[in-house]
N, C-alpha and C. Protein backbone atom coordinates (compact mmCIF):
# COMPACT_ATOMS: atom_id res chain seq x y z
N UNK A 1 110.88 83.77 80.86
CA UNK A 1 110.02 83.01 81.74
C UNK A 1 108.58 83.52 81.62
N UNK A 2 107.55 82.52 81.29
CA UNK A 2 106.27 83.31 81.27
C UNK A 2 105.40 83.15 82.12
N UNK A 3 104.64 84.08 83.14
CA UNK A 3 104.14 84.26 84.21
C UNK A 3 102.53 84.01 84.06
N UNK A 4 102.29 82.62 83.83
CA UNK A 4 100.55 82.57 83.75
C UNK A 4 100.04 82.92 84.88
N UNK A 5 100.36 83.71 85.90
CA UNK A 5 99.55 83.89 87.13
C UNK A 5 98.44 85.46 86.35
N UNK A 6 98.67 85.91 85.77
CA UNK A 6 98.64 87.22 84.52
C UNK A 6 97.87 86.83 83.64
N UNK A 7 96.31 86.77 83.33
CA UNK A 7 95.59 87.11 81.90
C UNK A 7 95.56 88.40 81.81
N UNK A 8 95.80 88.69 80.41
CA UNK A 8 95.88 90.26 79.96
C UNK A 8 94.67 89.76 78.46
N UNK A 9 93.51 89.98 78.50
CA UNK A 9 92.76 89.80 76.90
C UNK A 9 93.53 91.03 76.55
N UNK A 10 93.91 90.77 75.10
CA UNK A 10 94.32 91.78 74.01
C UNK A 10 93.84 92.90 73.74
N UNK A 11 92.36 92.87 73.58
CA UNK A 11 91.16 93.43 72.85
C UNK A 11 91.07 94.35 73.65
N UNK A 12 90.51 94.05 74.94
CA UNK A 12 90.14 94.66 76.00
C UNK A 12 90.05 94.45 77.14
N UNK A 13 90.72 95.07 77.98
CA UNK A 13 91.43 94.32 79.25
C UNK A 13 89.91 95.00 80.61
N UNK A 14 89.55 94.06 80.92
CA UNK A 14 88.20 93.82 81.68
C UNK A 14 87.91 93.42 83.20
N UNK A 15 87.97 94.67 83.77
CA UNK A 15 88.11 93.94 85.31
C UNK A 15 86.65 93.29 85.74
N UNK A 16 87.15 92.58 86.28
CA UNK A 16 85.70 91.53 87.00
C UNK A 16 86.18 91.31 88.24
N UNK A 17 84.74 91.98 88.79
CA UNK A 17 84.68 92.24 90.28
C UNK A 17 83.45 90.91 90.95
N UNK A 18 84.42 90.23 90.81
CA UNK A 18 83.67 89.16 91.61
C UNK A 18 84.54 88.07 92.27
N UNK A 19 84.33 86.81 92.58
CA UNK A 19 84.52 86.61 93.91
C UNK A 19 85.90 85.64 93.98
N UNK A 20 86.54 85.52 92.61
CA UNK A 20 87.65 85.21 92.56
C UNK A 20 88.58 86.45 92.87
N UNK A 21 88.18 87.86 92.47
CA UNK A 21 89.00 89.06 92.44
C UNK A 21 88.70 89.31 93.34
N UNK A 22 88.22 89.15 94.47
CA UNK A 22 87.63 89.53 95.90
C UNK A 22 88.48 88.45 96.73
N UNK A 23 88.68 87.23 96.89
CA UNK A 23 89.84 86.83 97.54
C UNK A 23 91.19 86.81 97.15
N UNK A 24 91.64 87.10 95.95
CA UNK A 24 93.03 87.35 95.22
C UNK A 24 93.24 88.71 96.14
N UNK A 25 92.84 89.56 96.53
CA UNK A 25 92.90 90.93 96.70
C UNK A 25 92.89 90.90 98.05
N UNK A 26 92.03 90.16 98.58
CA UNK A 26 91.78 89.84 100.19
C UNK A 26 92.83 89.08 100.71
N UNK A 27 93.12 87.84 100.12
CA UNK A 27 95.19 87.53 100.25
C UNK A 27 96.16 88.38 100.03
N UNK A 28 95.96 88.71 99.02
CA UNK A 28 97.34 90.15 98.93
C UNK A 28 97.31 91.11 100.16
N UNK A 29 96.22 91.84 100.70
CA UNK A 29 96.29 92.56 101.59
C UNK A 29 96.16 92.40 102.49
N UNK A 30 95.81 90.74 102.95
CA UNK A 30 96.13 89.77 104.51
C UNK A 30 95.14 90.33 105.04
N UNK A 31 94.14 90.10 104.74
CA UNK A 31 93.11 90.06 106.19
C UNK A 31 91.78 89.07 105.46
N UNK A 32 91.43 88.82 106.92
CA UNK A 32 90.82 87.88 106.49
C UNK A 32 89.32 87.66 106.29
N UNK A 33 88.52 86.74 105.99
CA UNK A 33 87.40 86.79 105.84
C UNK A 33 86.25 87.35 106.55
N UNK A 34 86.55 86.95 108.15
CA UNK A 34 86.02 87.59 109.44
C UNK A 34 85.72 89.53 109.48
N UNK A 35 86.71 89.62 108.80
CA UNK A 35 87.45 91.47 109.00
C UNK A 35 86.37 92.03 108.04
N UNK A 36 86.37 91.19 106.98
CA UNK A 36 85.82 91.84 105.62
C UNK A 36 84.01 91.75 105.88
N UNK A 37 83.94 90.69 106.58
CA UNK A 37 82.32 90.51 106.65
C UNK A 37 81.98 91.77 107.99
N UNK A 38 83.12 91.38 108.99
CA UNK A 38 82.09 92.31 109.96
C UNK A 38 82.35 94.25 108.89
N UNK A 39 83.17 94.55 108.62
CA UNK A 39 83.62 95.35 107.91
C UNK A 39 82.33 96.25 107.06
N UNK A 40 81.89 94.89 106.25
CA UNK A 40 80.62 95.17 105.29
C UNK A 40 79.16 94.87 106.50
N UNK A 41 79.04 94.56 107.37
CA UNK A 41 77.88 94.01 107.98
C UNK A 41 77.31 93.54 107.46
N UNK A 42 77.88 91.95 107.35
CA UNK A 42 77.43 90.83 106.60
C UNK A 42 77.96 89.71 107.60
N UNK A 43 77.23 88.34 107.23
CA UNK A 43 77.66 87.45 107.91
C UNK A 43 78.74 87.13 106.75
N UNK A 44 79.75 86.28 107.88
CA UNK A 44 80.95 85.52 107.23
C UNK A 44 80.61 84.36 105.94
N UNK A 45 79.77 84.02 106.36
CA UNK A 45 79.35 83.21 105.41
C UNK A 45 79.10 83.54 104.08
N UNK A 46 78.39 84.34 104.24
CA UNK A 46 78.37 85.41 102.78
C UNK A 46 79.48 85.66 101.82
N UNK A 47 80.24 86.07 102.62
CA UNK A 47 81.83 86.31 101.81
C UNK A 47 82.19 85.41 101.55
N UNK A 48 82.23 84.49 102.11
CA UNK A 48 82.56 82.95 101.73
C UNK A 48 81.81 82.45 100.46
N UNK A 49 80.33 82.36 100.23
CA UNK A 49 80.27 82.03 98.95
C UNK A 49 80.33 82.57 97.45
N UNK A 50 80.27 84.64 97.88
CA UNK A 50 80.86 84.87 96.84
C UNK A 50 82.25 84.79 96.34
N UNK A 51 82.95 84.43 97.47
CA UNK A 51 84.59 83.95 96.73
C UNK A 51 84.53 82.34 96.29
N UNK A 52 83.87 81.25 97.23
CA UNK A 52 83.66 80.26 96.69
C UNK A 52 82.38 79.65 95.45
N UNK A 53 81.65 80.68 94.73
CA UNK A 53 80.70 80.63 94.23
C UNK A 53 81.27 81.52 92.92
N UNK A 54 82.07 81.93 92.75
CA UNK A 54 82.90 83.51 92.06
C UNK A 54 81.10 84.58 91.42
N UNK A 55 80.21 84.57 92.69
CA UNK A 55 79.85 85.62 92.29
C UNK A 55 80.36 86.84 92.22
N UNK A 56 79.59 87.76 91.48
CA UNK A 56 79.79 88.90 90.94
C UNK A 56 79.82 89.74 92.76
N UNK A 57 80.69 90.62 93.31
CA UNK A 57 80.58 91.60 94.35
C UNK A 57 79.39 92.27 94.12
N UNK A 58 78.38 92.37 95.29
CA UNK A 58 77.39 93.36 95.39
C UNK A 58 78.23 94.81 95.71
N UNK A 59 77.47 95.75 94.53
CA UNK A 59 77.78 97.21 94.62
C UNK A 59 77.91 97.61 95.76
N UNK A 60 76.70 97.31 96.69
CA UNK A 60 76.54 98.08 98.66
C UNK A 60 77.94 97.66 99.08
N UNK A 61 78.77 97.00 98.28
CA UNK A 61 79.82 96.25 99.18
C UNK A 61 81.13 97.20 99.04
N UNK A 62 81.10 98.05 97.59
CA UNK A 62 82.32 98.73 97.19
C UNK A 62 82.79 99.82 98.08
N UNK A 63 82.47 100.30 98.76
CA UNK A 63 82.71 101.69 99.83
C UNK A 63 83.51 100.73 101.12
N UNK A 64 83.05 99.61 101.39
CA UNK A 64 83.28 99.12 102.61
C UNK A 64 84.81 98.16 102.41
N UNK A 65 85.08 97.91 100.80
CA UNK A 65 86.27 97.07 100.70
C UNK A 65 86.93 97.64 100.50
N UNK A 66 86.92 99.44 99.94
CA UNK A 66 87.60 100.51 99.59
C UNK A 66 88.57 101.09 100.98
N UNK A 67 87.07 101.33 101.78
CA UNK A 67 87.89 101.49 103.17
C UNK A 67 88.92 100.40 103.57
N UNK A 68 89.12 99.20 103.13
CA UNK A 68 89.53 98.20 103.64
C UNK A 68 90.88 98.12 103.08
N UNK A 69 90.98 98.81 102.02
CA UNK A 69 91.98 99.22 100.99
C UNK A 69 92.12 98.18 99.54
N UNK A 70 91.01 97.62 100.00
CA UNK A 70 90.66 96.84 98.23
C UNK A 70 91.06 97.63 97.07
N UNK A 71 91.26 97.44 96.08
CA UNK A 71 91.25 98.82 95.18
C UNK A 71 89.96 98.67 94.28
N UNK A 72 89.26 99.55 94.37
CA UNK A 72 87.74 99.18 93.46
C UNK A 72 88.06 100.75 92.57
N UNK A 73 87.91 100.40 91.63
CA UNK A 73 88.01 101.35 90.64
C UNK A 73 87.02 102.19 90.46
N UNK A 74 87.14 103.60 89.89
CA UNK A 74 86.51 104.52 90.07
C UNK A 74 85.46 104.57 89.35
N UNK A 75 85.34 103.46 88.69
CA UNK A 75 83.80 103.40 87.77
C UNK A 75 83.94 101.74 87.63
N UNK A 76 83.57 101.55 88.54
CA UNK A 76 83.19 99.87 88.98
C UNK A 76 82.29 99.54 87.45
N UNK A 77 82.49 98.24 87.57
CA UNK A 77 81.85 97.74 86.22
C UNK A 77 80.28 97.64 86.61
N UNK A 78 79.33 97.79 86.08
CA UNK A 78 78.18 97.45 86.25
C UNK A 78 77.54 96.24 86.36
N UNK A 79 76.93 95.23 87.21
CA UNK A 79 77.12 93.84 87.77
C UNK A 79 75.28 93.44 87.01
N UNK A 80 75.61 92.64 86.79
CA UNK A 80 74.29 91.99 86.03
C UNK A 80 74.11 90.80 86.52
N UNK A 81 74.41 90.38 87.03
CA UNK A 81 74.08 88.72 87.60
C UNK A 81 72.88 89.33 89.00
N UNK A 82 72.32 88.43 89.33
CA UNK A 82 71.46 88.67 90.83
C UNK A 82 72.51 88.20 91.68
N UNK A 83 71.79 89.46 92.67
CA UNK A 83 72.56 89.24 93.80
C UNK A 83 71.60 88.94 94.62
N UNK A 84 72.19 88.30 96.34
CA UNK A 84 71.68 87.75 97.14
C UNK A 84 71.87 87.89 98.46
């Protein structure tokens, strides 16, 4: 049975920390959008368009989703898009 819920690139397997991997992660660990914004001291809204926008996660944000029990890896990728 083959499980497309799973991209694995071959070459080099590449985490991207942005805003599709920010609600995949935020469902798995059930809490919700509200938790995560007051969490980061951000409005809700915010979180909302980087999961609906799949921006890239702002860095200021990694300590606060860590506490949250996100798993952000120990050498976060370096984010090049602008943030907002």
């Amino acid at each position: 049975m083959r499980d497309d819920s799973l991209t694995v690139n071959t070459e080099a397997e590449v985490l991207v920390l942005d805003g599709v991997w920010l609600r995949r992660e935020r469902e798995r660990i059930a809490i919700g959008r509200r938790q995560v914004a007051e969490r980061l001291g951000v409005p809700e809204s915010q979180v909302i368009r980087v999961e609906m926008n799949k921006r890239p996660i702002p860095p200021g944000w990694f300590a606060g989703l860590a506490a949250l029990g996100f798993p952000i890896p120990e050498e976060a990728p370096p984010q090049t898009s602008r943030q907002r």
